[in-house]
Protein backbone atom coordinates (compact mmCIF):
# COMPACT_ATOMS: atom_id res chain seq x y z
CA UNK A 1 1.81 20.55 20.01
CA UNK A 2 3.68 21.57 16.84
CA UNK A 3 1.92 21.21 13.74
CA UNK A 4 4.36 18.64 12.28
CA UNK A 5 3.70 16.47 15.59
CA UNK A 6 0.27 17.18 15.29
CA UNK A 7 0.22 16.16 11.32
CA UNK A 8 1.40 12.75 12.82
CA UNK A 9 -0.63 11.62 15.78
CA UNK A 10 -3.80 12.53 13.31
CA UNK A 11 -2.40 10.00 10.50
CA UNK A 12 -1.97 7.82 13.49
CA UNK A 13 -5.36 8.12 14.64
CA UNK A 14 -6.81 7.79 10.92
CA UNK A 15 -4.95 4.79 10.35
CA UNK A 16 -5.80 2.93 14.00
CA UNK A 17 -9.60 3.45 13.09
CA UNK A 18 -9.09 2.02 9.50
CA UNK A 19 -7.15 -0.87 10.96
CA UNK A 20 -10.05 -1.75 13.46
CA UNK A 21 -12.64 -2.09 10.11
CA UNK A 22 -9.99 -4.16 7.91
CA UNK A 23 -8.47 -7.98 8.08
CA UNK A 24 -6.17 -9.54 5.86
CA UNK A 25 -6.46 -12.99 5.08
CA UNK A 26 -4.65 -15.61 2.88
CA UNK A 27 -7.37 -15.41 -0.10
CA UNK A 28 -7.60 -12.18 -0.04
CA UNK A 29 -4.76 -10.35 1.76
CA UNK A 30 -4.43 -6.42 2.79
CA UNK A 31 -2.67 -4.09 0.63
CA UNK A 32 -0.72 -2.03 2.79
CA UNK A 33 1.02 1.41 1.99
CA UNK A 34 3.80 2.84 3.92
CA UNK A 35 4.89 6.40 2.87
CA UNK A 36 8.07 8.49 3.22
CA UNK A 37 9.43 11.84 1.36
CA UNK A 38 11.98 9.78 -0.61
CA UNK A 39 9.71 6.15 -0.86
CA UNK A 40 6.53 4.56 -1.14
CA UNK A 41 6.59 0.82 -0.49
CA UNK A 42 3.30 -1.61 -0.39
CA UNK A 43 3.47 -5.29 1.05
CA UNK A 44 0.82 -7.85 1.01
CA UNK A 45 0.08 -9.29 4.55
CA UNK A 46 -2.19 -12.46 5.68
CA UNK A 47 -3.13 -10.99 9.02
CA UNK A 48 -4.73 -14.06 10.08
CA UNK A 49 -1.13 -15.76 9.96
CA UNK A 50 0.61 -12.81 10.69
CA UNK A 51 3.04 -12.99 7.32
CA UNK A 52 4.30 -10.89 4.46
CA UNK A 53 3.32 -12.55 1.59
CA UNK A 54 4.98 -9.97 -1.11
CA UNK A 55 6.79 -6.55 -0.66
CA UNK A 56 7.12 -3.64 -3.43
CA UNK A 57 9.91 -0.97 -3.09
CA UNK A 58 10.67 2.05 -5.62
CA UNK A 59 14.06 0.90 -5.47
CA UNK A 60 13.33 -2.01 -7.17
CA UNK A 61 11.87 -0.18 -10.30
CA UNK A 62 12.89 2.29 -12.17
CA UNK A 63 11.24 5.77 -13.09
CA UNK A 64 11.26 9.76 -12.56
CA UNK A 65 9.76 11.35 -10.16
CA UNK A 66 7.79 10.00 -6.93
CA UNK A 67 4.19 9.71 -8.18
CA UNK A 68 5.99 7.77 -11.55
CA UNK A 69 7.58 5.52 -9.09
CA UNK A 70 4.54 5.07 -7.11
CA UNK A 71 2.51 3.76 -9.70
CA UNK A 72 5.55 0.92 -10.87
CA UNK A 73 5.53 -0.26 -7.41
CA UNK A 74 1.88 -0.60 -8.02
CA UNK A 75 2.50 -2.66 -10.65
CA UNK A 76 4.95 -4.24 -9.28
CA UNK A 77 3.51 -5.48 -6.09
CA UNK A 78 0.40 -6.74 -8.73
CA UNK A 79 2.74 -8.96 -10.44
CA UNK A 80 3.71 -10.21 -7.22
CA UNK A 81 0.35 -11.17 -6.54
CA UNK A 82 -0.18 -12.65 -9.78
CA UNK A 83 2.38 -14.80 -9.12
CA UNK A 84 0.89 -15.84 -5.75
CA UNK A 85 -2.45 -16.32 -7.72
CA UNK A 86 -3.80 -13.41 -5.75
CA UNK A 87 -6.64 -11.39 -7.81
CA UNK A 88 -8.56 -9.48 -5.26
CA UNK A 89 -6.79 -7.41 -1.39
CA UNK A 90 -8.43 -5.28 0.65
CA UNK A 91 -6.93 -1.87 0.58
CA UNK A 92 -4.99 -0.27 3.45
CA UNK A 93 -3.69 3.11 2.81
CA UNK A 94 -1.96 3.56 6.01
CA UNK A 95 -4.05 6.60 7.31
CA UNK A 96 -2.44 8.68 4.38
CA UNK A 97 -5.65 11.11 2.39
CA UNK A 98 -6.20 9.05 -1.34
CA UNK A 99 -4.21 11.53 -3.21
CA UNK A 100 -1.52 11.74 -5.23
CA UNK A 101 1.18 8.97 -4.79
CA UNK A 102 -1.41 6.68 -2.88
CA UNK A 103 -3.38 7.29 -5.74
CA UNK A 104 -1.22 6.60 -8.19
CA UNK A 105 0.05 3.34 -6.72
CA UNK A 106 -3.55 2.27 -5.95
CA UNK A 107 -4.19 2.78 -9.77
CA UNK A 108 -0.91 1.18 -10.61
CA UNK A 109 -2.01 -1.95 -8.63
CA UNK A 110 -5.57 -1.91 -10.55
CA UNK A 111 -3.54 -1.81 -13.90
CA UNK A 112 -1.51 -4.58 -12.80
CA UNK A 113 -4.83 -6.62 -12.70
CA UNK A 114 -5.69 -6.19 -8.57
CA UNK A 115 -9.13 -6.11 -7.31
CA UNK A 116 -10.30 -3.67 -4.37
């Protein structure tokens, strides 16, 4: 297996066994991160009901840089939530290691007054 391949089923496997310990619901929904090399996007989903409730996209903000952008869609995605009188999610990085633009989005959505 090449070691791009291999890079992938491993985020694969890390995200399946985070999946299996966390549930969205309507109170409190789950933060999910989805990351590319050009984007970083979170959404807010009520597993229980099986709905989006609110999405975040860089190209919806404006900044330099990924990690910059990363921590607006934080924001972002917190005023969102605000707006759907959502305070606290439960955090779903995707299977991606809690560094750098994960980080920085996580801390984005903490600024923007989320609890997790």
């Amino acid at each position: 297996m090449k070691k791009n391949q291999l890079k992938s089923v491993k985020r694969i496997r890390r995200h399946t066994k985070i999946r299996s310990k966390i549930f969205g619901t309507q109170d409190v929904p789950r933060l999910s991160v989805s990351k590319s090399n050009k984007y970083i996007s979170a959404q807010l989903i009520d597993d229980a009901n099986a709905v989006t409730l609110a999405a975040a996209h860089p190209r919806e903000v404006k900044g330099k840089g990924m990690t910059e952008k990363a921590g607006l869609v934080g924001e972002a995605i917190a005023q969102k939530a605000g707006a759907l009188k959502i305070s606290k999610v439960v955090f779903d990085r995707g299977g991606f290691i809690y560094t750098g633009n994960i980080k920085a989005l996580a801390d984005g959505a903490r600024k923007g007054g989320l609890k997790f």
